[in-house]
PDB file of N, CA and C in Angstrom:
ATOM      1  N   UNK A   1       0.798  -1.191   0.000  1.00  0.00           N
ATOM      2  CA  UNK A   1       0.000   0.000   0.000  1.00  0.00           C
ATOM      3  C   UNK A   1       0.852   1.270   0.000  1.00  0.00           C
ATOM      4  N   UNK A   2       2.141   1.383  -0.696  1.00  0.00           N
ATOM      5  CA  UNK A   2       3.186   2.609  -0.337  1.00  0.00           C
ATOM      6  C   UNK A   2       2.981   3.095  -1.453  1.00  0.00           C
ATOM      7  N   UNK A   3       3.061   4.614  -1.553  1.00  0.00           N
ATOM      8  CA  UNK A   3       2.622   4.948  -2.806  1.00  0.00           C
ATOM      9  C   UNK A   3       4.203   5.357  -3.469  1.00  0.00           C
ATOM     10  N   UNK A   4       3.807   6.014  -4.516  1.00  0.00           N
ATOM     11  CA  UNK A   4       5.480   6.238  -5.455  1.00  0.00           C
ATOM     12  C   UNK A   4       6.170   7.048  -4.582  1.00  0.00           C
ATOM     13  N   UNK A   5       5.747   8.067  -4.007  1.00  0.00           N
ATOM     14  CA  UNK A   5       6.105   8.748  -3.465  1.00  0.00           C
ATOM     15  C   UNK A   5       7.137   8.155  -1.938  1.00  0.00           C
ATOM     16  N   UNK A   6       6.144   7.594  -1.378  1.00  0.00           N
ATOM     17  CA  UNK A   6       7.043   6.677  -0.093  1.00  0.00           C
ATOM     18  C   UNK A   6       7.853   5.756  -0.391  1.00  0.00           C
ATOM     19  N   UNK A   7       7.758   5.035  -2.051  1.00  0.00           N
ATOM     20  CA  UNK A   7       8.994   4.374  -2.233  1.00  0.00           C
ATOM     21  C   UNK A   7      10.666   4.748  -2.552  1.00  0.00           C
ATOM     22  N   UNK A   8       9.989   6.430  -3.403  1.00  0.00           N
ATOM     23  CA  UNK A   8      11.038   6.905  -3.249  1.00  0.00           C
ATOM     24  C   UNK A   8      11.923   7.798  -2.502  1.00  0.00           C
ATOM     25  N   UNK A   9      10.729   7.864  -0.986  1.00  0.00           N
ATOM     26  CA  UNK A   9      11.784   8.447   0.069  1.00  0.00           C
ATOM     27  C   UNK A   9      13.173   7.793   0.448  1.00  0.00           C
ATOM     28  N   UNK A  10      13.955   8.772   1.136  1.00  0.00           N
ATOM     29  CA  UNK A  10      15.255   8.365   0.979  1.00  0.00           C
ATOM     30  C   UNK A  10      15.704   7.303   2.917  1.00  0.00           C
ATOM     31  N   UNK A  11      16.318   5.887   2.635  1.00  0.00           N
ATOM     32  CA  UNK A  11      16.159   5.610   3.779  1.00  0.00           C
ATOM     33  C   UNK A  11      17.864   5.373   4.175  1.00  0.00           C
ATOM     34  N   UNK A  12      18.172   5.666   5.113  1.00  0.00           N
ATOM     35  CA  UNK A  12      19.225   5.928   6.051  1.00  0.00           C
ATOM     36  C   UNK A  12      19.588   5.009   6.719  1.00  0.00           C
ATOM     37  N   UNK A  13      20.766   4.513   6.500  1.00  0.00           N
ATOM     38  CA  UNK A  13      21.483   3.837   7.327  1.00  0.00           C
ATOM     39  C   UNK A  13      22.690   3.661   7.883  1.00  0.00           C
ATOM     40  N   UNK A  14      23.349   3.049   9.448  1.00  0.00           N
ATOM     41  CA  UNK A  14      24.689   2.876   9.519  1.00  0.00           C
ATOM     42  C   UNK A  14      25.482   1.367   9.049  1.00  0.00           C
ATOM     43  N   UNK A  15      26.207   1.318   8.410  1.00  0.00           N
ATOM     44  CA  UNK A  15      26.457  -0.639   8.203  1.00  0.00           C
ATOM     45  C   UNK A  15      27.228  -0.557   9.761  1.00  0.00           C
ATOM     46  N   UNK A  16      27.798  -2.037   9.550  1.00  0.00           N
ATOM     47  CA  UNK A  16      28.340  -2.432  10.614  1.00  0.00           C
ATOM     48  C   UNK A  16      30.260  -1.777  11.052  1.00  0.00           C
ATOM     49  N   UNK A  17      30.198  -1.427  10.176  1.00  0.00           N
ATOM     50  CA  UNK A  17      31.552  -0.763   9.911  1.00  0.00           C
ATOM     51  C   UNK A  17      31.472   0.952   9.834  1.00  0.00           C
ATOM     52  N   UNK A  18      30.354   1.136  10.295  1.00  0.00           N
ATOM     53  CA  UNK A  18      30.398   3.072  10.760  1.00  0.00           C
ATOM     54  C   UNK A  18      29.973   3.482   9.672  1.00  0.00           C
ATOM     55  N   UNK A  19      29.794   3.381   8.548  1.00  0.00           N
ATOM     56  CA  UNK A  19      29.483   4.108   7.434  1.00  0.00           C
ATOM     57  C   UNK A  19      28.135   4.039   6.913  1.00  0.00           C
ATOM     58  N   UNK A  20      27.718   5.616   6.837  1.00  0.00           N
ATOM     59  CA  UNK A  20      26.352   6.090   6.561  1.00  0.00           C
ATOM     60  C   UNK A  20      26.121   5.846   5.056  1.00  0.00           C
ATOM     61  N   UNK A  21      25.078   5.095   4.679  1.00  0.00           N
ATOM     62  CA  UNK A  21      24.266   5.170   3.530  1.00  0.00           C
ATOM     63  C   UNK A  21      22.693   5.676   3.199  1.00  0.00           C
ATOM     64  N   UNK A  22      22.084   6.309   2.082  1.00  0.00           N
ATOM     65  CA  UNK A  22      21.114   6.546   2.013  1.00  0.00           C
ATOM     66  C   UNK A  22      20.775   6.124   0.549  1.00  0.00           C
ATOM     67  N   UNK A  23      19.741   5.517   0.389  1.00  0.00           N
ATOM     68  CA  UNK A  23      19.052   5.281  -0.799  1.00  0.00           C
ATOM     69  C   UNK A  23      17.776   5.185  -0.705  1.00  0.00           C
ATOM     70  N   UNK A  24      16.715   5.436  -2.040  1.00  0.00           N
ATOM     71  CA  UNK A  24      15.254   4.992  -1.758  1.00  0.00           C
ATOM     72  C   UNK A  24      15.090   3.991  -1.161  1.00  0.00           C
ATOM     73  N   UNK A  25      14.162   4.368  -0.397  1.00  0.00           N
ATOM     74  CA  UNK A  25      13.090   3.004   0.042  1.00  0.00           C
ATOM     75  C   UNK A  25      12.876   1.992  -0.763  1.00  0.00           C
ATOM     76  N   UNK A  26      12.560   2.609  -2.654  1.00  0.00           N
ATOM     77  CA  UNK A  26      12.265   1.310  -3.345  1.00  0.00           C
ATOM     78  C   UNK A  26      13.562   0.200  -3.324  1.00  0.00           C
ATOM     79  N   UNK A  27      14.928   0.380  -3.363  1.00  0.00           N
ATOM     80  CA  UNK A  27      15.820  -0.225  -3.407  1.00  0.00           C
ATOM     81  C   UNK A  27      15.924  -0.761  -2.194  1.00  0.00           C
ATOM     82  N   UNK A  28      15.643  -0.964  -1.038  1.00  0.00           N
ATOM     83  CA  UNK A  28      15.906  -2.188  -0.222  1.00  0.00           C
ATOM     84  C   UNK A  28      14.539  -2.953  -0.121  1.00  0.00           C
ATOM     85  N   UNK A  29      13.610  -2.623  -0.569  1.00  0.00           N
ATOM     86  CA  UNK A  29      12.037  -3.592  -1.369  1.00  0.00           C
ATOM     87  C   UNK A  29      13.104  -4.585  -1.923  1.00  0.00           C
ATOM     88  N   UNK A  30      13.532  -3.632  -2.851  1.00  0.00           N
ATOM     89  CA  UNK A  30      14.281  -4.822  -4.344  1.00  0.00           C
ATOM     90  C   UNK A  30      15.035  -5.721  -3.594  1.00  0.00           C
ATOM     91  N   UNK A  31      15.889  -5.272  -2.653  1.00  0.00           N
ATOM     92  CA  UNK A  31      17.178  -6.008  -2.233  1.00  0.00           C
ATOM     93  C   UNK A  31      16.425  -7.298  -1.796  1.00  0.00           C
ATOM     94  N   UNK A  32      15.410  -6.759  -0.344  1.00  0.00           N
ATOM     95  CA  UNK A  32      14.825  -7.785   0.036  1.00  0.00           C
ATOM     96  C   UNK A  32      14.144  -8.733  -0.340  1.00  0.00           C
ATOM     97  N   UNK A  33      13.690  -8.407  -1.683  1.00  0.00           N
ATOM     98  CA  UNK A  33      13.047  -9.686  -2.194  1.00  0.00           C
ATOM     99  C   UNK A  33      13.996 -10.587  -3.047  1.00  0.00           C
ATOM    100  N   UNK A  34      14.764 -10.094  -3.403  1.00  0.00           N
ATOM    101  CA  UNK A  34      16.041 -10.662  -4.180  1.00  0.00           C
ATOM    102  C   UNK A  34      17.026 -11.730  -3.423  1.00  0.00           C
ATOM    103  N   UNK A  35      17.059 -10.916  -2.434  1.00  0.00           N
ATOM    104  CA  UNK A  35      17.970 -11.463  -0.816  1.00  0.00           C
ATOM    105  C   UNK A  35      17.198 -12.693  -0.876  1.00  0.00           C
ATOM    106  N   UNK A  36      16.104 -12.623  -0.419  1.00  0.00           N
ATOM    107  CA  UNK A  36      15.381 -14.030   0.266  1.00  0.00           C
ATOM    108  C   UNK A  36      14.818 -15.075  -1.205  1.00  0.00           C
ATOM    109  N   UNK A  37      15.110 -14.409  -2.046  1.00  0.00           N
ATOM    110  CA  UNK A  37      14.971 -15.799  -3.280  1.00  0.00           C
ATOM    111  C   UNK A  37      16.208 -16.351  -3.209  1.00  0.00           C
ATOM    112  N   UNK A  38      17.297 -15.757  -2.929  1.00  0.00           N
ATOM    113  CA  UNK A  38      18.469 -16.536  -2.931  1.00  0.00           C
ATOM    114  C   UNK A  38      18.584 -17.242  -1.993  1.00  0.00           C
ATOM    115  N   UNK A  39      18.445 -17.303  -0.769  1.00  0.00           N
ATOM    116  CA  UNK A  39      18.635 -18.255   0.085  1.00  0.00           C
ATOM    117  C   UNK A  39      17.152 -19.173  -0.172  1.00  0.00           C
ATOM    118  N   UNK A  40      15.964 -19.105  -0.757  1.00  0.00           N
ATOM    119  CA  UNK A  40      15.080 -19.670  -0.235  1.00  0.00           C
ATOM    120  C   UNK A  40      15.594 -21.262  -1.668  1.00  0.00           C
ATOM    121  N   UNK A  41      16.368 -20.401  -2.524  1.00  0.00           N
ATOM    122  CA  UNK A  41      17.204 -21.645  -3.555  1.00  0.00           C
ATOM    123  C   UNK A  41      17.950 -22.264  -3.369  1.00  0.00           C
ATOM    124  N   UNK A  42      18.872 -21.725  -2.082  1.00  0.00           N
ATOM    125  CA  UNK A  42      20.035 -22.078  -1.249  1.00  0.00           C
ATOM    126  C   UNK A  42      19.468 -23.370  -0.527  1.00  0.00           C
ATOM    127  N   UNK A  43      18.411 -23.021   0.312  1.00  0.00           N
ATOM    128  CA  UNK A  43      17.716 -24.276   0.846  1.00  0.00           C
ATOM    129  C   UNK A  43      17.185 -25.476   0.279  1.00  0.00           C
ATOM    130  N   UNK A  44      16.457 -24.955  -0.872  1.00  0.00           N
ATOM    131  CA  UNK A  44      15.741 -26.082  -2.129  1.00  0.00           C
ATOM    132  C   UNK A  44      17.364 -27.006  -2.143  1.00  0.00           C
ATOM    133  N   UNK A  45      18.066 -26.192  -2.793  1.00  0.00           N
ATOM    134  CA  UNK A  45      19.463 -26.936  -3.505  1.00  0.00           C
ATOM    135  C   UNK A  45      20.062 -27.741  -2.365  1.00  0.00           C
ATOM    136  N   UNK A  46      20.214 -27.384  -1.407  1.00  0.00           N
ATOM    137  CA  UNK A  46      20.469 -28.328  -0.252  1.00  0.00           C
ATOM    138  C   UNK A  46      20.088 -29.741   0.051  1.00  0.00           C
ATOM    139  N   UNK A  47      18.622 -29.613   0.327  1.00  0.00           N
ATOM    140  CA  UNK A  47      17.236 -30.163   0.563  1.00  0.00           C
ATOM    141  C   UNK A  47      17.772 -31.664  -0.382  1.00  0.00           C
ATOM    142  N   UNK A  48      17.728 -30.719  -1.758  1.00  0.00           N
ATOM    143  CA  UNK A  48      17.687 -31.805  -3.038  1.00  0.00           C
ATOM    144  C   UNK A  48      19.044 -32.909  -2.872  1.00  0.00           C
ATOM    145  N   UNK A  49      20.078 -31.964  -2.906  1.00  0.00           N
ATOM    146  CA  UNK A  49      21.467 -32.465  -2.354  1.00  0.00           C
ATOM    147  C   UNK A  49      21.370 -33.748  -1.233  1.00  0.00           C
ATOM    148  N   UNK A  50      20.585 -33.414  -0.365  1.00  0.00           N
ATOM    149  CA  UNK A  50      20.152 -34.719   0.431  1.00  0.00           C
ATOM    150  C   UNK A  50      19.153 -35.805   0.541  1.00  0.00           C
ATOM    151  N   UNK A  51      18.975 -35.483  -0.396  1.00  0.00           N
ATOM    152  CA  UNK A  51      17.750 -36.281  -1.150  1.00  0.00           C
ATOM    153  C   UNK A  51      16.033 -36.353  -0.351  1.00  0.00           C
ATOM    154  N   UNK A  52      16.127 -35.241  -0.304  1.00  0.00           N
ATOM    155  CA  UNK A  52      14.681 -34.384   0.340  1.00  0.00           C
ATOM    156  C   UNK A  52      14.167 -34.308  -0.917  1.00  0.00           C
ATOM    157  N   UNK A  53      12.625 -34.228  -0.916  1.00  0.00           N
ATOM    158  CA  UNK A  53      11.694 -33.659  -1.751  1.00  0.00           C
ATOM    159  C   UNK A  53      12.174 -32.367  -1.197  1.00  0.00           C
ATOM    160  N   UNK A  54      11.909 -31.037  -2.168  1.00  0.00           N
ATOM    161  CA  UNK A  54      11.891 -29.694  -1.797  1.00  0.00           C
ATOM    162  C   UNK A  54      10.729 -28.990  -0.988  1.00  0.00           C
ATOM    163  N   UNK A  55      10.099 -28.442  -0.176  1.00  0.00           N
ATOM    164  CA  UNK A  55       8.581 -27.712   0.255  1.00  0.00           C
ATOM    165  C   UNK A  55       8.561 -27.228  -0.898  1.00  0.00           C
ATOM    166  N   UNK A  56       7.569 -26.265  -0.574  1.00  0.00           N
ATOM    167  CA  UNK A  56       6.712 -25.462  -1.853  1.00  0.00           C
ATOM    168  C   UNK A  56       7.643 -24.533  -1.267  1.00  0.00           C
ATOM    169  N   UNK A  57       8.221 -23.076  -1.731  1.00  0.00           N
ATOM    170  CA  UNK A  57       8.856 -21.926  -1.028  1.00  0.00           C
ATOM    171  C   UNK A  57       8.293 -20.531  -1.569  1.00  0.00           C
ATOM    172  N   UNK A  58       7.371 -20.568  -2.493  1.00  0.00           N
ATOM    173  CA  UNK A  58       6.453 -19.266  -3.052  1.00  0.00           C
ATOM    174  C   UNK A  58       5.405 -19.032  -1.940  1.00  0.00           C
ATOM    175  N   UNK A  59       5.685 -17.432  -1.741  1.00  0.00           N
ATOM    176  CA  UNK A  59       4.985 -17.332  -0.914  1.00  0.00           C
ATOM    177  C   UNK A  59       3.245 -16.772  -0.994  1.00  0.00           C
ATOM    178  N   UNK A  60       3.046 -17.669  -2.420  1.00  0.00           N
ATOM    179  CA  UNK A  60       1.377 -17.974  -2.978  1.00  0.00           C
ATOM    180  C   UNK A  60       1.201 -19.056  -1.586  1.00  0.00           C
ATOM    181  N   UNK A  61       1.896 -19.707  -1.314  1.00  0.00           N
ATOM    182  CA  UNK A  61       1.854 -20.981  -0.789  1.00  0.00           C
ATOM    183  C   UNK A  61       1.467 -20.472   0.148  1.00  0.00           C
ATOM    184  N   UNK A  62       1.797 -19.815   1.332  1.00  0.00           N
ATOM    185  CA  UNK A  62       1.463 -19.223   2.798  1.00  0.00           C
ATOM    186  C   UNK A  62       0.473 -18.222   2.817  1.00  0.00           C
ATOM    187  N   UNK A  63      -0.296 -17.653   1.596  1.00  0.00           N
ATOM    188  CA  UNK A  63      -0.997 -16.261   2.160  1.00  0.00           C
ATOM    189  C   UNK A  63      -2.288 -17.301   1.713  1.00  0.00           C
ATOM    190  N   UNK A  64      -3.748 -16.434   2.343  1.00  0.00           N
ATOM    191  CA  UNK A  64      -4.746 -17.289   2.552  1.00  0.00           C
ATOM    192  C   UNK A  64      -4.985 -16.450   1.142  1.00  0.00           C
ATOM    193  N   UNK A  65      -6.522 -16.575   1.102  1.00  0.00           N
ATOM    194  CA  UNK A  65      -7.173 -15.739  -0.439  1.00  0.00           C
ATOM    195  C   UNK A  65      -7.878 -14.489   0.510  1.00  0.00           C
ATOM    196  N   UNK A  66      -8.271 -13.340   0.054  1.00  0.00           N
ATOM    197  CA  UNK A  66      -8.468 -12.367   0.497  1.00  0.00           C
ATOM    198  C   UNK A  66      -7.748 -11.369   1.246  1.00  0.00           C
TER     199      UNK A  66
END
């Protein structure tokens, strides 16, 4: 529900090493969804590696309808 406007406010941060960054809001959306497909493949590939069936990992799978 964020509109263009709140995605492209600017968000602020310190890393772990002292240094200030700022970028839109829309760019850590992006990161975060990007971030967690990679590990959620990291896990599948594992899973498979041990001869697991994979879960479902889309998260169609967890939200109800409405």
């Amino acid at each position: 529900s964020l509109t263009v406007e709140q995605l492209a406010a600017d968000l602020t941060w310190t890393d772990e090493q002292g240094a200030t960054h700022t970028r839109p809001l829309r760019k850590a959306v992006f990161h975060l969804v990007n971030h967690s497909t990679y590990h959620r493949g990291q896990v599948v590939s594992l899973l498979r590696q041990l001869g697991y069936s994979a879960p479902a990992t889309d998260l169609i799978h967890f939200t109800s309808a409405g």
